[in-house]
C-alpha atoms as a PDB file:
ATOM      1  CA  UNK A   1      -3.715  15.109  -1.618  1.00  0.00           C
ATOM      2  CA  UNK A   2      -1.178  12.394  -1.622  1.00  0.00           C
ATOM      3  CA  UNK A   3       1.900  13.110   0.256  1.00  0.00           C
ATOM      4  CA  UNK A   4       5.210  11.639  -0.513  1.00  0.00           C
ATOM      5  CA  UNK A   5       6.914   8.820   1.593  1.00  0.00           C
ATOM      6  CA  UNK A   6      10.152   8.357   2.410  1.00  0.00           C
ATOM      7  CA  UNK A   7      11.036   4.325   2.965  1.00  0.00           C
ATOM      8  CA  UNK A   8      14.439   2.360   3.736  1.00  0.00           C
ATOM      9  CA  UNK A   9      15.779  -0.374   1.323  1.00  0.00           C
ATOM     10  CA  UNK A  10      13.800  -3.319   3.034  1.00  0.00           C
ATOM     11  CA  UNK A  11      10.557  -1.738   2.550  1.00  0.00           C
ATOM     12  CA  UNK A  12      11.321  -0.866  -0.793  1.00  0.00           C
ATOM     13  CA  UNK A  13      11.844  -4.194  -1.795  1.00  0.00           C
ATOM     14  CA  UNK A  14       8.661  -5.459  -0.464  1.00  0.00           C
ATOM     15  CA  UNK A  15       6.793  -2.819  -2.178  1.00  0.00           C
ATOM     16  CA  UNK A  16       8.932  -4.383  -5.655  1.00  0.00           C
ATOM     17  CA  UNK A  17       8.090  -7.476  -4.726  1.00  0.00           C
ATOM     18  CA  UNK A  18       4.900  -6.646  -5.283  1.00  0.00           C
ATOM     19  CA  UNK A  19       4.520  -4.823  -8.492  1.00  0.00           C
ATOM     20  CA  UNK A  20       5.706  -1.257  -7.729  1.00  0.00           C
ATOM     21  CA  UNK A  21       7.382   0.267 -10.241  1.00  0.00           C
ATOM     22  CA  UNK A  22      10.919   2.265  -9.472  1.00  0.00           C
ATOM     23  CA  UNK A  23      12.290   5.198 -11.211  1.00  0.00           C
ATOM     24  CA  UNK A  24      15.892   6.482 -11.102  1.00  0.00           C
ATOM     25  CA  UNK A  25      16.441  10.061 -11.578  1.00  0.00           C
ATOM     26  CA  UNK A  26      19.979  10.203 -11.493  1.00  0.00           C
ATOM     27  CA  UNK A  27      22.459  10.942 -15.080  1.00  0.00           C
ATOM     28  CA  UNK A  28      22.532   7.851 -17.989  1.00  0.00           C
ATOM     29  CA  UNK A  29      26.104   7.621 -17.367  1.00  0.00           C
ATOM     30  CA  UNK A  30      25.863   6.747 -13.694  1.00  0.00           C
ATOM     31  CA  UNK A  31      22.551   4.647 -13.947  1.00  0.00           C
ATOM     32  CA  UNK A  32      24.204   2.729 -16.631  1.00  0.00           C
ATOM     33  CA  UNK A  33      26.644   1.557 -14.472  1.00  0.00           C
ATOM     34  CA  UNK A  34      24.536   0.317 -11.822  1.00  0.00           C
ATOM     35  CA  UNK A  35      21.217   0.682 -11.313  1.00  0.00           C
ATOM     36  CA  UNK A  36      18.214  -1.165  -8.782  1.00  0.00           C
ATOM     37  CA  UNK A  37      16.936  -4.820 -11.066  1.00  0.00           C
ATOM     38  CA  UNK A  38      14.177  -3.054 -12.703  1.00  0.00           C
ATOM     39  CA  UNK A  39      14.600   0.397 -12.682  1.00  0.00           C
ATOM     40  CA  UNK A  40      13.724   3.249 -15.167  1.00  0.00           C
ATOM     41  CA  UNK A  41      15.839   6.041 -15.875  1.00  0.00           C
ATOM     42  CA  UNK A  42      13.500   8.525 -15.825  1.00  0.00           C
ATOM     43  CA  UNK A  43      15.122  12.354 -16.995  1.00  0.00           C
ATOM     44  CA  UNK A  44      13.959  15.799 -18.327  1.00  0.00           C
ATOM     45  CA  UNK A  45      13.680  14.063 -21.886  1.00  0.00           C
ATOM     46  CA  UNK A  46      11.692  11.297 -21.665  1.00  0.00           C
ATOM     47  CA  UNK A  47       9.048  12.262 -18.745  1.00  0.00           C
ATOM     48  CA  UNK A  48       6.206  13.046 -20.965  1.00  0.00           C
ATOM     49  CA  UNK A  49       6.676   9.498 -22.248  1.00  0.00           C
ATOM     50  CA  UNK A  50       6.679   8.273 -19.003  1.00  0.00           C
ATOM     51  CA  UNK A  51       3.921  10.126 -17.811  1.00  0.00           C
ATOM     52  CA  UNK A  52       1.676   8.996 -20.881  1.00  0.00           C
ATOM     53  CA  UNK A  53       2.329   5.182 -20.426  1.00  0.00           C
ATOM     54  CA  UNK A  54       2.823   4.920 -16.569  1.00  0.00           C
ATOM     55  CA  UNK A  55       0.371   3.254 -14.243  1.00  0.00           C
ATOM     56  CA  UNK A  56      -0.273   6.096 -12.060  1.00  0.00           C
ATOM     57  CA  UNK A  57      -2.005   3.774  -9.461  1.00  0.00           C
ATOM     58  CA  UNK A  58       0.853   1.677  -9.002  1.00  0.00           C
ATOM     59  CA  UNK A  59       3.079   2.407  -6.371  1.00  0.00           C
ATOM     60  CA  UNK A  60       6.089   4.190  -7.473  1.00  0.00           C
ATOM     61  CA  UNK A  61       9.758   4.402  -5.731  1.00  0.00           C
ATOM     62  CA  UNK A  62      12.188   7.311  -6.621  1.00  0.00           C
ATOM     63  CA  UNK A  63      15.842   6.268  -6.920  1.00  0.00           C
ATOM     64  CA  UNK A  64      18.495   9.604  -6.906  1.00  0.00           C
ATOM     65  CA  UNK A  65      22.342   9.280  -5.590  1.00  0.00           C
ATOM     66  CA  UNK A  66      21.682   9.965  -1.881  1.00  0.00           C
ATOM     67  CA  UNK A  67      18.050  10.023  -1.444  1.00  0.00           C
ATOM     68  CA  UNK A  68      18.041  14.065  -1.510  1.00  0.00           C
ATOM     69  CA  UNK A  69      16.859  14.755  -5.156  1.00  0.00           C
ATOM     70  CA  UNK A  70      14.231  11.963  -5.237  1.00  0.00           C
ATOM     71  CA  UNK A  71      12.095  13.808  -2.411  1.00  0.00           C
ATOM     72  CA  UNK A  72      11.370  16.795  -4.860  1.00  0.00           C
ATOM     73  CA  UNK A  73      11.067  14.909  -7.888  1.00  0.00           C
ATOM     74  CA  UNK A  74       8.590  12.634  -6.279  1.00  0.00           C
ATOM     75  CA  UNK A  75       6.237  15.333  -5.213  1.00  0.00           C
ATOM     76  CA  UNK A  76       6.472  16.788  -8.661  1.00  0.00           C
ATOM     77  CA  UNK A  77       5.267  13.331  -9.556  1.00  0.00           C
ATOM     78  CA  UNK A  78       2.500  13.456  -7.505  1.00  0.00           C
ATOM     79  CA  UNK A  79       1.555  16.706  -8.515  1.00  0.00           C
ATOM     80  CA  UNK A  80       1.476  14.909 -12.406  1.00  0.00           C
ATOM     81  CA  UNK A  81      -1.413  11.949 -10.682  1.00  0.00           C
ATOM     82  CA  UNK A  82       0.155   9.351  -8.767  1.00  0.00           C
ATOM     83  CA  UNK A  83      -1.622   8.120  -5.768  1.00  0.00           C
ATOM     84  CA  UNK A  84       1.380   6.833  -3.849  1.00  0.00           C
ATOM     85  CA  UNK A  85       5.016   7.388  -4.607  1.00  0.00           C
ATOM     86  CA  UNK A  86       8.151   6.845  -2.220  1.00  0.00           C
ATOM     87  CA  UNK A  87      11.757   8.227  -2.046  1.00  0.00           C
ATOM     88  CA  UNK A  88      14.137   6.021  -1.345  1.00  0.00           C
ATOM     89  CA  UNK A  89      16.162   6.390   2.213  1.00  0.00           C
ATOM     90  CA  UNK A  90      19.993   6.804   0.826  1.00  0.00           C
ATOM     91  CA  UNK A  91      19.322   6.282  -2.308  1.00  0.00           C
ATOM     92  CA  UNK A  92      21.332   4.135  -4.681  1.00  0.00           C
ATOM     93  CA  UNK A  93      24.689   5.019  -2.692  1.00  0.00           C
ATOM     94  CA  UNK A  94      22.971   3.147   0.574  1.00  0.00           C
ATOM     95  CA  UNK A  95      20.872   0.951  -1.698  1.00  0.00           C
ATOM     96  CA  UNK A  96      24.003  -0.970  -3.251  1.00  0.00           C
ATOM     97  CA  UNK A  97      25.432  -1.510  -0.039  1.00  0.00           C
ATOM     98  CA  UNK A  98      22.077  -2.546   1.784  1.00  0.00           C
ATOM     99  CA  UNK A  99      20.539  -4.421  -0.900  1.00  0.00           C
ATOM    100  CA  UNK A 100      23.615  -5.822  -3.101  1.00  0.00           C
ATOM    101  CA  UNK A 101      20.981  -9.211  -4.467  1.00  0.00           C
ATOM    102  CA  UNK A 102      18.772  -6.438  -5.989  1.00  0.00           C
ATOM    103  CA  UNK A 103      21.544  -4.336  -7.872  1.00  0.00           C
ATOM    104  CA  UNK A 104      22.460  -4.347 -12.239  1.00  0.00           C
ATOM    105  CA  UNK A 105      24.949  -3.201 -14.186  1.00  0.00           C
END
């Protein structure tokens, strides 16, 4: 079984660089106003949609507030298939200050 992984901003980025995908679990209102380049809000309403179209062989990063929330929410996604998914060290609180060049609003 595929265990989860949890990985600091740096590696994170190397693992977007090349082609992971990165879902952010946290509310719309606070995703909306900033968010990792890339990122997918991913909630309670819209995970069978993401389920159906993801790429569950990519890589996949999970993005919460303080990188709490993102470690049981990534198992749960490996439990649904993926091969290899990572929480995010911090999450977007640390992210935003580590990795400013890879932030949106």
């Amino acid at each position: 079984m595929t265990q989860l992984q949890c990985i600091n901003s740096n590696q994170a980025v190397e693992l977007l660089e090349n082609g992971a995908t990165i879902v952010d679990i946290r509310d719309p209102q606070s995703f909306a106003q900033g968010r990792i380049k890339g990122a997918f809000n991913l909630s309670n309403e819209n995970i069978h949609a993401f389920l159906n179209e993801a790429d569950m062989d990519k890589p996949l990063l999970v993005c919460c507030y303080h990188g709490i929330s993102s470690q049981s929410a990534g198992q749960f996604l490996i439990e649904q298939g993926f091969d290899e998914v990572y929480s995010i060290n911090n999450g977007f609180e640390g992210w935003r200050v580590e990795q400013p060049d890879h932030c949106e609003s």
